[in-house]
PDB file of N, CA and C in Angstrom:
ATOM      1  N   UNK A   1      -5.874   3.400  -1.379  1.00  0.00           N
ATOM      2  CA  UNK A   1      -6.476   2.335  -2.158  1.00  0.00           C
ATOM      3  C   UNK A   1      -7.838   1.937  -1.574  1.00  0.00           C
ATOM      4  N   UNK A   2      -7.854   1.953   0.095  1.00  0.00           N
ATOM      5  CA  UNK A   2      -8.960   1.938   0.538  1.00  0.00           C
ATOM      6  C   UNK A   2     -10.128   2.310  -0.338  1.00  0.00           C
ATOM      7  N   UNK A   3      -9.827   3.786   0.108  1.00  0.00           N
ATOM      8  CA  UNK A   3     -10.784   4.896  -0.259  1.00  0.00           C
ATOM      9  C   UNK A   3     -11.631   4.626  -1.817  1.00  0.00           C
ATOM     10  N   UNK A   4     -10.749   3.799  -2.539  1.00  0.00           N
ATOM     11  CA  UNK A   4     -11.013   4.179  -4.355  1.00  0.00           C
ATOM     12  C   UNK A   4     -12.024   3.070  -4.014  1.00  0.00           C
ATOM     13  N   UNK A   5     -11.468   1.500  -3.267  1.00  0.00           N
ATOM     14  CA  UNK A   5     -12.505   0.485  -3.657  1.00  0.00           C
ATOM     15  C   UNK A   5     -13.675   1.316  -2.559  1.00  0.00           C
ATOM     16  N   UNK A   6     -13.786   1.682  -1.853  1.00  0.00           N
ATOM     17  CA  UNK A   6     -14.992   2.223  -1.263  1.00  0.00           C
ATOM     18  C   UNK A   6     -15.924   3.399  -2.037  1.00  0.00           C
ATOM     19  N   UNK A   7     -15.692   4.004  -2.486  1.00  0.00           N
ATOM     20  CA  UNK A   7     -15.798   4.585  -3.368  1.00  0.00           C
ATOM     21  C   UNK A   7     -16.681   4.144  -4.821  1.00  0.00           C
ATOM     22  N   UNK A   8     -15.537   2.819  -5.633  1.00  0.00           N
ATOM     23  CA  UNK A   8     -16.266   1.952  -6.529  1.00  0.00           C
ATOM     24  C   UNK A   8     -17.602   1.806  -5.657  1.00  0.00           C
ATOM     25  N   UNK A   9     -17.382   1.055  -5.065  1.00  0.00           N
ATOM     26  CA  UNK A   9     -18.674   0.260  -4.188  1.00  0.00           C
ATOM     27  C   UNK A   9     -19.660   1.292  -3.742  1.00  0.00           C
ATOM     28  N   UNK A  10     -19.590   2.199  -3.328  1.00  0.00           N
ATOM     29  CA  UNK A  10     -20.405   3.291  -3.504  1.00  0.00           C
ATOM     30  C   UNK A  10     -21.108   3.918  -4.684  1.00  0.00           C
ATOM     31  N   UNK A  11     -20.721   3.707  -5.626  1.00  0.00           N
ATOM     32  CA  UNK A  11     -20.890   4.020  -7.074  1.00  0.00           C
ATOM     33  C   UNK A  11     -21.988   3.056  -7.377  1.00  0.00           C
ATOM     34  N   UNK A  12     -21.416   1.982  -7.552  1.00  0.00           N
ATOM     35  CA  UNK A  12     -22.385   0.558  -7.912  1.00  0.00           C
ATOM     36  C   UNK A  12     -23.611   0.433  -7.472  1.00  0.00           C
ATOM     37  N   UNK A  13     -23.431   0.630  -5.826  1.00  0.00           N
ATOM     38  CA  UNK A  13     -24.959   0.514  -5.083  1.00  0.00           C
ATOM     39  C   UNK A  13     -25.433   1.590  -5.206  1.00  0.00           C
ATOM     40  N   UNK A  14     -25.115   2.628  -5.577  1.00  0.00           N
ATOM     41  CA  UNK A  14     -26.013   4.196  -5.820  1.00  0.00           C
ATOM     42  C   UNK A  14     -26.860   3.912  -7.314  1.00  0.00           C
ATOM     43  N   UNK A  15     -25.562   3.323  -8.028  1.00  0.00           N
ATOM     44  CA  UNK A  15     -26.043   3.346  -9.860  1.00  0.00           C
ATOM     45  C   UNK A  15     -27.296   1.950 -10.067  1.00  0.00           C
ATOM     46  N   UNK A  16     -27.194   0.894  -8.615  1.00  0.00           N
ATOM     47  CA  UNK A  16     -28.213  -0.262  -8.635  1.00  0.00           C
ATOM     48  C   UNK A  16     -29.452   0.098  -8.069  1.00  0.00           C
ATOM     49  N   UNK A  17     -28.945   1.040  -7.034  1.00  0.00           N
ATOM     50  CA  UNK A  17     -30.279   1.780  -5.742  1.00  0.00           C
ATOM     51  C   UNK A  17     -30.285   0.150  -4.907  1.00  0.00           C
ATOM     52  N   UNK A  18     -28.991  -0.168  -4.316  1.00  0.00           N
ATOM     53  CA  UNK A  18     -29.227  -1.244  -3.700  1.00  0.00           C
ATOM     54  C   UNK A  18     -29.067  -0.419  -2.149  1.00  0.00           C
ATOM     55  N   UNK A  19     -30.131  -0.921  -1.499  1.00  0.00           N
ATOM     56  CA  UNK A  19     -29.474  -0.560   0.284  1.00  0.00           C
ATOM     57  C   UNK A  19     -30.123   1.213   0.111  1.00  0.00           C
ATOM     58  N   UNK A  20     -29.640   1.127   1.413  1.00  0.00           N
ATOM     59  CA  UNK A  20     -30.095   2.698   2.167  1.00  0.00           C
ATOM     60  C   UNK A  20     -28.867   3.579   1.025  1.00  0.00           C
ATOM     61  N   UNK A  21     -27.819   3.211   0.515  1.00  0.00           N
ATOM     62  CA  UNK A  21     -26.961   3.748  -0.565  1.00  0.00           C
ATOM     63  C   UNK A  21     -27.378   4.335  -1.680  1.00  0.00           C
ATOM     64  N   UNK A  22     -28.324   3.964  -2.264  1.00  0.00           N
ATOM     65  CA  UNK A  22     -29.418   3.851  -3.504  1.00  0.00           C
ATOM     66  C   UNK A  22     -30.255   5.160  -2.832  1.00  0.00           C
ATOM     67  N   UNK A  23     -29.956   6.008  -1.517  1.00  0.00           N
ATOM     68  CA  UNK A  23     -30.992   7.119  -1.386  1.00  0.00           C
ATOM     69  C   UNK A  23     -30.165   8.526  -0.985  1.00  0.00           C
ATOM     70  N   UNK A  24     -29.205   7.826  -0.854  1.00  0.00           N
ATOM     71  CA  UNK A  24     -27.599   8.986  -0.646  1.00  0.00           C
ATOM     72  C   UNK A  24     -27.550   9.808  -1.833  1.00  0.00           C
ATOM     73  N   UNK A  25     -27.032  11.344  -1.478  1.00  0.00           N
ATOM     74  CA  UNK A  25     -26.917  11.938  -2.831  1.00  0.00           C
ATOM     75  C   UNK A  25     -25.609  11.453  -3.399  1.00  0.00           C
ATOM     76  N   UNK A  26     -25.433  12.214  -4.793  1.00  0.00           N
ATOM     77  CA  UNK A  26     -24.687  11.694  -5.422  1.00  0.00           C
ATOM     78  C   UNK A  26     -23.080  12.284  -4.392  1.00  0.00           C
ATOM     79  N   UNK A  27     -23.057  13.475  -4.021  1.00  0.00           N
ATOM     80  CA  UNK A  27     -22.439  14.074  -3.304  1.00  0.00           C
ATOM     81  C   UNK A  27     -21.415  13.301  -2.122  1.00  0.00           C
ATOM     82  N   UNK A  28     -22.343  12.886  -1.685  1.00  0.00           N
ATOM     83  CA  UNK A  28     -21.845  11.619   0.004  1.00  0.00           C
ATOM     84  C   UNK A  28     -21.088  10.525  -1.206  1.00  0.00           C
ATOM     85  N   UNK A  29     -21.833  10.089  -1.986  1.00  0.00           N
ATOM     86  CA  UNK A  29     -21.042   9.009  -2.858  1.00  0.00           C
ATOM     87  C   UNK A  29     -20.016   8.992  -2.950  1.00  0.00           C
ATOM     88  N   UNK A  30     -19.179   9.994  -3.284  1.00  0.00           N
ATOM     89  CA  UNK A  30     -18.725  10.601  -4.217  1.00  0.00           C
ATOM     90  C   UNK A  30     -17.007  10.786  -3.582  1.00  0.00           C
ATOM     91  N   UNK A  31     -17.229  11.099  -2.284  1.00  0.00           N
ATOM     92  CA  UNK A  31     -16.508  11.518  -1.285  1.00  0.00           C
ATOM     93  C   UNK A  31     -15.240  11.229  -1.327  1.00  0.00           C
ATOM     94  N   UNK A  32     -15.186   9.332  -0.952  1.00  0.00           N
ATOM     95  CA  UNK A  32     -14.266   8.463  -1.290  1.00  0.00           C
ATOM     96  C   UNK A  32     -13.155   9.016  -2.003  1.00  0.00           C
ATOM     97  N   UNK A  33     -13.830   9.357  -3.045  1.00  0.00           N
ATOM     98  CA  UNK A  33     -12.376   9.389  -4.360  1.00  0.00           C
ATOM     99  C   UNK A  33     -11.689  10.438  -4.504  1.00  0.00           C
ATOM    100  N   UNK A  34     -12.531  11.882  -3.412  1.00  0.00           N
ATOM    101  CA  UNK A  34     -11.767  13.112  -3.237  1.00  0.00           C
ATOM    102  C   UNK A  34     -10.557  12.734  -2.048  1.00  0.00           C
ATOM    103  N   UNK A  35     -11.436  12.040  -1.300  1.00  0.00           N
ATOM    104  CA  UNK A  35     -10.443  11.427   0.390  1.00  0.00           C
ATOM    105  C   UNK A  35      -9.390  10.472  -0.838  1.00  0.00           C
ATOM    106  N   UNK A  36      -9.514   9.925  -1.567  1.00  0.00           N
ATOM    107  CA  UNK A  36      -8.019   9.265  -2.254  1.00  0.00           C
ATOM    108  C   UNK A  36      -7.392  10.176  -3.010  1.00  0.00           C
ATOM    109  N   UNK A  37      -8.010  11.191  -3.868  1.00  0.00           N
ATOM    110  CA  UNK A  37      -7.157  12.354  -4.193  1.00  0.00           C
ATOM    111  C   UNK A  37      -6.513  12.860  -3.356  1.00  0.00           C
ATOM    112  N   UNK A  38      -6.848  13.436  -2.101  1.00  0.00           N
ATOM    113  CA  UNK A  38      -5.926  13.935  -0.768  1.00  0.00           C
ATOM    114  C   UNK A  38      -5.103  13.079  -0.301  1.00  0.00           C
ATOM    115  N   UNK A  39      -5.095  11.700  -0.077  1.00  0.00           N
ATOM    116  CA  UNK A  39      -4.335  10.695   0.199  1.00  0.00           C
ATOM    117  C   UNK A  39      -3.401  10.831  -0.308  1.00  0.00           C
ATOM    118  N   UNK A  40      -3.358  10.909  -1.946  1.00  0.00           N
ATOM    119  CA  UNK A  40      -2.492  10.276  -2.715  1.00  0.00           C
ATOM    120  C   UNK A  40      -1.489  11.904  -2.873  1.00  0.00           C
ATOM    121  N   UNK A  41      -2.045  13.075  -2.897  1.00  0.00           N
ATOM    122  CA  UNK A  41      -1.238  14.551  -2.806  1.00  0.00           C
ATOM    123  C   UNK A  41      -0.342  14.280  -1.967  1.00  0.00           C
ATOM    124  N   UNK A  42      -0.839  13.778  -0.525  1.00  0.00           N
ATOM    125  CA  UNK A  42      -0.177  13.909   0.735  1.00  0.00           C
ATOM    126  C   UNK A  42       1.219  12.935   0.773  1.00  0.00           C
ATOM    127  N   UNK A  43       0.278  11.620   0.283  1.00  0.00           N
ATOM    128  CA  UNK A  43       1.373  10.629   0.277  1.00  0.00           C
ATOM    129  C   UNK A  43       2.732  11.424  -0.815  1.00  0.00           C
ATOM    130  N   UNK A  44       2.356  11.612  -1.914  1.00  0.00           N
ATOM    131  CA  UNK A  44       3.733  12.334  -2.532  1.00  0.00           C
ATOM    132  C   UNK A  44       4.449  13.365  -2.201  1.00  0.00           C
ATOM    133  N   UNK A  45       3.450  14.125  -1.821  1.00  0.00           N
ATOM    134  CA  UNK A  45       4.057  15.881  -0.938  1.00  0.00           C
ATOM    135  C   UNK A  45       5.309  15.281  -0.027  1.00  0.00           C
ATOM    136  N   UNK A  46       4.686  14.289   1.003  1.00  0.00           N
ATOM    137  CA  UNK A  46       5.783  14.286   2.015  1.00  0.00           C
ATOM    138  C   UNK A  46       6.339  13.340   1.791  1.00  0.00           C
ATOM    139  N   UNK A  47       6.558  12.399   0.541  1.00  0.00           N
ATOM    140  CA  UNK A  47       7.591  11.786   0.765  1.00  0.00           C
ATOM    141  C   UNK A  47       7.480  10.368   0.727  1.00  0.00           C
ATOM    142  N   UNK A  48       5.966   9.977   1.621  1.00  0.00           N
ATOM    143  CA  UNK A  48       5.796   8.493   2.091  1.00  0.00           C
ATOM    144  C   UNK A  48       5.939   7.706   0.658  1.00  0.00           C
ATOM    145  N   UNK A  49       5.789   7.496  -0.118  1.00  0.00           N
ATOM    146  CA  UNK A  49       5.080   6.680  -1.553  1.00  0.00           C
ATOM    147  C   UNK A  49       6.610   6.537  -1.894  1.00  0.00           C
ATOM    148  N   UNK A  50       7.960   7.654  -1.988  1.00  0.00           N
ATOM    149  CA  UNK A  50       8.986   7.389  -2.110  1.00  0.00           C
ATOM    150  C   UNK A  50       9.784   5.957  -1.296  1.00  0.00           C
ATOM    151  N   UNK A  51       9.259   6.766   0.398  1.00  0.00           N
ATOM    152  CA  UNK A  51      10.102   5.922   1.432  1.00  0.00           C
ATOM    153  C   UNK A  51       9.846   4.358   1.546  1.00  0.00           C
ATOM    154  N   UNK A  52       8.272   3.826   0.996  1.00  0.00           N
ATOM    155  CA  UNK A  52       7.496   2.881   1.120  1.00  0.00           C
ATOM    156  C   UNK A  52       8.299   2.144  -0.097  1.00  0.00           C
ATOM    157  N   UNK A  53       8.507   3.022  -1.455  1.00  0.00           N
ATOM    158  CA  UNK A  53       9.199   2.412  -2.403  1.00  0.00           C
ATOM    159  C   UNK A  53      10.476   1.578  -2.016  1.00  0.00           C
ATOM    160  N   UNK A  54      11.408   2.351  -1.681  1.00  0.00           N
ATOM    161  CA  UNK A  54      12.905   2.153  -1.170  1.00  0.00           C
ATOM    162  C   UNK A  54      12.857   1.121   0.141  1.00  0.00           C
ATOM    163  N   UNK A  55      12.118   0.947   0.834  1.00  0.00           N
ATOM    164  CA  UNK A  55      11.794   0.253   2.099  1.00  0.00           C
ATOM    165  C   UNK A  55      11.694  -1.313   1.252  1.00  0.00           C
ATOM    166  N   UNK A  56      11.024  -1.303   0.419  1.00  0.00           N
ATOM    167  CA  UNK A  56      10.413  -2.555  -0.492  1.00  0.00           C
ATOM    168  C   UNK A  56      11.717  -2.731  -1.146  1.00  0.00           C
ATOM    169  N   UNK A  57      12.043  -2.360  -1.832  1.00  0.00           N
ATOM    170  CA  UNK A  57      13.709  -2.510  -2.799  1.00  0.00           C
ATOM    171  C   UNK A  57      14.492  -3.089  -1.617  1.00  0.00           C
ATOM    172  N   UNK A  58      14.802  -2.493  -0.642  1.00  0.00           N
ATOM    173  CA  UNK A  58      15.665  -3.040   0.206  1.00  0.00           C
ATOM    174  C   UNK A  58      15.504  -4.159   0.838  1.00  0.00           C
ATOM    175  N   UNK A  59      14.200  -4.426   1.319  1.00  0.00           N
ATOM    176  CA  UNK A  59      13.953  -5.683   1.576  1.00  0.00           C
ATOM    177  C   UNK A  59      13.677  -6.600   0.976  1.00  0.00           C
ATOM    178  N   UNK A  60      13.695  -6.583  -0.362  1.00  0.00           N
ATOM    179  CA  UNK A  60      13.931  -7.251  -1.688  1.00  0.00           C
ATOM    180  C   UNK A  60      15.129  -8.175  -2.130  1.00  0.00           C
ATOM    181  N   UNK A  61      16.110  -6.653  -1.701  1.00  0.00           N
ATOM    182  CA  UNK A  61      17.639  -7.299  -1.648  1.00  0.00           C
ATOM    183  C   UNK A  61      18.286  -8.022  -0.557  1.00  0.00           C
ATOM    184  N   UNK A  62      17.585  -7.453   0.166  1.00  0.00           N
ATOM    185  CA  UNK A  62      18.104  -8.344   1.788  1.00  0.00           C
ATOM    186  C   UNK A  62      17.348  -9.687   1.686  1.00  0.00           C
ATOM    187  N   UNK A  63      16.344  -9.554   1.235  1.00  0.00           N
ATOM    188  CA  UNK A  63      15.972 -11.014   1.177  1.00  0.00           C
ATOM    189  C   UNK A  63      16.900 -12.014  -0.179  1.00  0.00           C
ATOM    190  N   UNK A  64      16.828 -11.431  -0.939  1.00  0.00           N
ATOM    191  CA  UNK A  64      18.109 -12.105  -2.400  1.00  0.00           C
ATOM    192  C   UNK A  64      19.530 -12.705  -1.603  1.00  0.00           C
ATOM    193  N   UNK A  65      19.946 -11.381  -0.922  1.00  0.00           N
ATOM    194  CA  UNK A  65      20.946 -11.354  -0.117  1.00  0.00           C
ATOM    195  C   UNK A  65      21.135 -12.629   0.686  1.00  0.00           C
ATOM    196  N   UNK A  66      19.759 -13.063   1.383  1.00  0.00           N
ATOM    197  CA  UNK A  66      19.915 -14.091   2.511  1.00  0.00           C
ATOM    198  C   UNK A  66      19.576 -15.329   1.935  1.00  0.00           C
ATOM    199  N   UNK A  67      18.684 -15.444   0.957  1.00  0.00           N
ATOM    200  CA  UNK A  67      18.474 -16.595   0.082  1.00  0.00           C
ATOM    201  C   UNK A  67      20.045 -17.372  -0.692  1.00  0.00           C
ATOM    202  N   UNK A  68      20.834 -16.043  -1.460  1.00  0.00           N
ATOM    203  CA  UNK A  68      21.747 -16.580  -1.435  1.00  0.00           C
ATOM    204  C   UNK A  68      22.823 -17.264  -0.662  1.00  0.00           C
ATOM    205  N   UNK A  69      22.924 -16.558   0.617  1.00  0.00           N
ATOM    206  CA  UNK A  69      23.856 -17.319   1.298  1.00  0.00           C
ATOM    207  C   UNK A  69      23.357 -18.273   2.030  1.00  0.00           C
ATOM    208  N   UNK A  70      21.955 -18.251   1.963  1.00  0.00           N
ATOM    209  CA  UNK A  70      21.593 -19.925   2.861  1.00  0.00           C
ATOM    210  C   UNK A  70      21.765 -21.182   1.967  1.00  0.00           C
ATOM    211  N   UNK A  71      21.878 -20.914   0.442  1.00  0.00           N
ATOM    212  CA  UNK A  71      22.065 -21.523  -0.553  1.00  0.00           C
ATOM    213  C   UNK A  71      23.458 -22.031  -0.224  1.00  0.00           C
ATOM    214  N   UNK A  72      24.588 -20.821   0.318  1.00  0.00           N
ATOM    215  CA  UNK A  72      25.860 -21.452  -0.307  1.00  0.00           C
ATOM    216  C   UNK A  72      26.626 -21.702   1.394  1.00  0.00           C
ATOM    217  N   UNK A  73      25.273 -21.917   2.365  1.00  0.00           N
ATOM    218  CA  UNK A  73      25.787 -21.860   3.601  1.00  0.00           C
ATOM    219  C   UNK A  73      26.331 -21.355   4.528  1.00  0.00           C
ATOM    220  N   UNK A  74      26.252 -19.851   4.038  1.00  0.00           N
ATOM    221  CA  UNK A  74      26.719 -18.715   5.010  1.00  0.00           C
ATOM    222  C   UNK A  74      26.011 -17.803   5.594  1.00  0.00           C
ATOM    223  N   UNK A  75      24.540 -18.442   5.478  1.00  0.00           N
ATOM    224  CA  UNK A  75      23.983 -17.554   6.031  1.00  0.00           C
ATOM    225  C   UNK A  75      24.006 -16.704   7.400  1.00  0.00           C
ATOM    226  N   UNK A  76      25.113 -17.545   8.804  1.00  0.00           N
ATOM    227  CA  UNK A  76      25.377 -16.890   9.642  1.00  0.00           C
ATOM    228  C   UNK A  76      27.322 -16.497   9.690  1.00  0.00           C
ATOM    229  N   UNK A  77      27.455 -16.145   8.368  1.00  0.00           N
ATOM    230  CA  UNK A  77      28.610 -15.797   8.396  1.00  0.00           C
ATOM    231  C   UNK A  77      29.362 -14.614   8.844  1.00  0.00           C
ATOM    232  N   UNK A  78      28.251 -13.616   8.719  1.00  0.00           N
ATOM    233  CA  UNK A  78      28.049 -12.007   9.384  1.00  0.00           C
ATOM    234  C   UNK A  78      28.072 -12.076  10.724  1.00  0.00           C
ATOM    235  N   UNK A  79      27.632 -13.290  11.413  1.00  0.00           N
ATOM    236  CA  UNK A  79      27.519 -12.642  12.979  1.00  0.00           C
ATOM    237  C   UNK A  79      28.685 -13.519  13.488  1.00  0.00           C
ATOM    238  N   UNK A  80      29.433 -14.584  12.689  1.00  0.00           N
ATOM    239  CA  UNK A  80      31.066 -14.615  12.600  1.00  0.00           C
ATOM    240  C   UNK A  80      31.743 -13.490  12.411  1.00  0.00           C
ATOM    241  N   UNK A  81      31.730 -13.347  11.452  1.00  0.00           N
ATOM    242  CA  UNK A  81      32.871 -12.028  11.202  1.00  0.00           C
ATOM    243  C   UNK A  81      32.817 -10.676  12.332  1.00  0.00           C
ATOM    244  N   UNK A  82      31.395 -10.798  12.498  1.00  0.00           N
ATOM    245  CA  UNK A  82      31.354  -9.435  13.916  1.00  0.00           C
ATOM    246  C   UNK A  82      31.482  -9.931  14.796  1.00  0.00           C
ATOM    247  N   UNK A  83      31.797 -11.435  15.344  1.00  0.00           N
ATOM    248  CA  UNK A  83      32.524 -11.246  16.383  1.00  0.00           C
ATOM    249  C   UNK A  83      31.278 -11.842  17.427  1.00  0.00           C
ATOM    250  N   UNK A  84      30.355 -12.011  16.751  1.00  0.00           N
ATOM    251  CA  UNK A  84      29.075 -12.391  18.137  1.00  0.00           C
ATOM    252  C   UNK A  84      29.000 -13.904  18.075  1.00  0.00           C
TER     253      UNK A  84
END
């Protein structure tokens, strides 16, 4: 995500000629959004964009999970039952 807003912003000041940016070829500009194309291959190839998904869901529910029982006062009812 980096990469894309750097990228935008690279675009803008090339397309305004604001800054030492405004003398860059279009090429260097440009870069950004190939480095987020590779990002984003990589991130799916191996997996991460899945694991990052499921990581979020779970701590979603664990948080539902703990909201509810601080609601109904059990929130340390687990480290009763195990014994600690």
């Amino acid at each position: 995500m980096w990469f894309l807003g750097l990228g935008l912003l690279g675009v803008v000041l090339k397309f305004l000629e604001i800054g030492p940016v405004g003398q860059w070829s279009w090429f260097v500009v440009l870069i950004p959004f190939g480095l987020a194309i590779a990002w984003w291959a990589w991130a799916d190839w191996s997996g991460y964009t899945k694991r990052k998904a499921v990581e979020r869901d779970d701590q979603r529910r664990q948080d539902r999970i703990d909201r509810q029982r601080s609601r109904l006062g059990m929130l340390n009812s687990r480290s009763r039952r195990d014994g600690r």
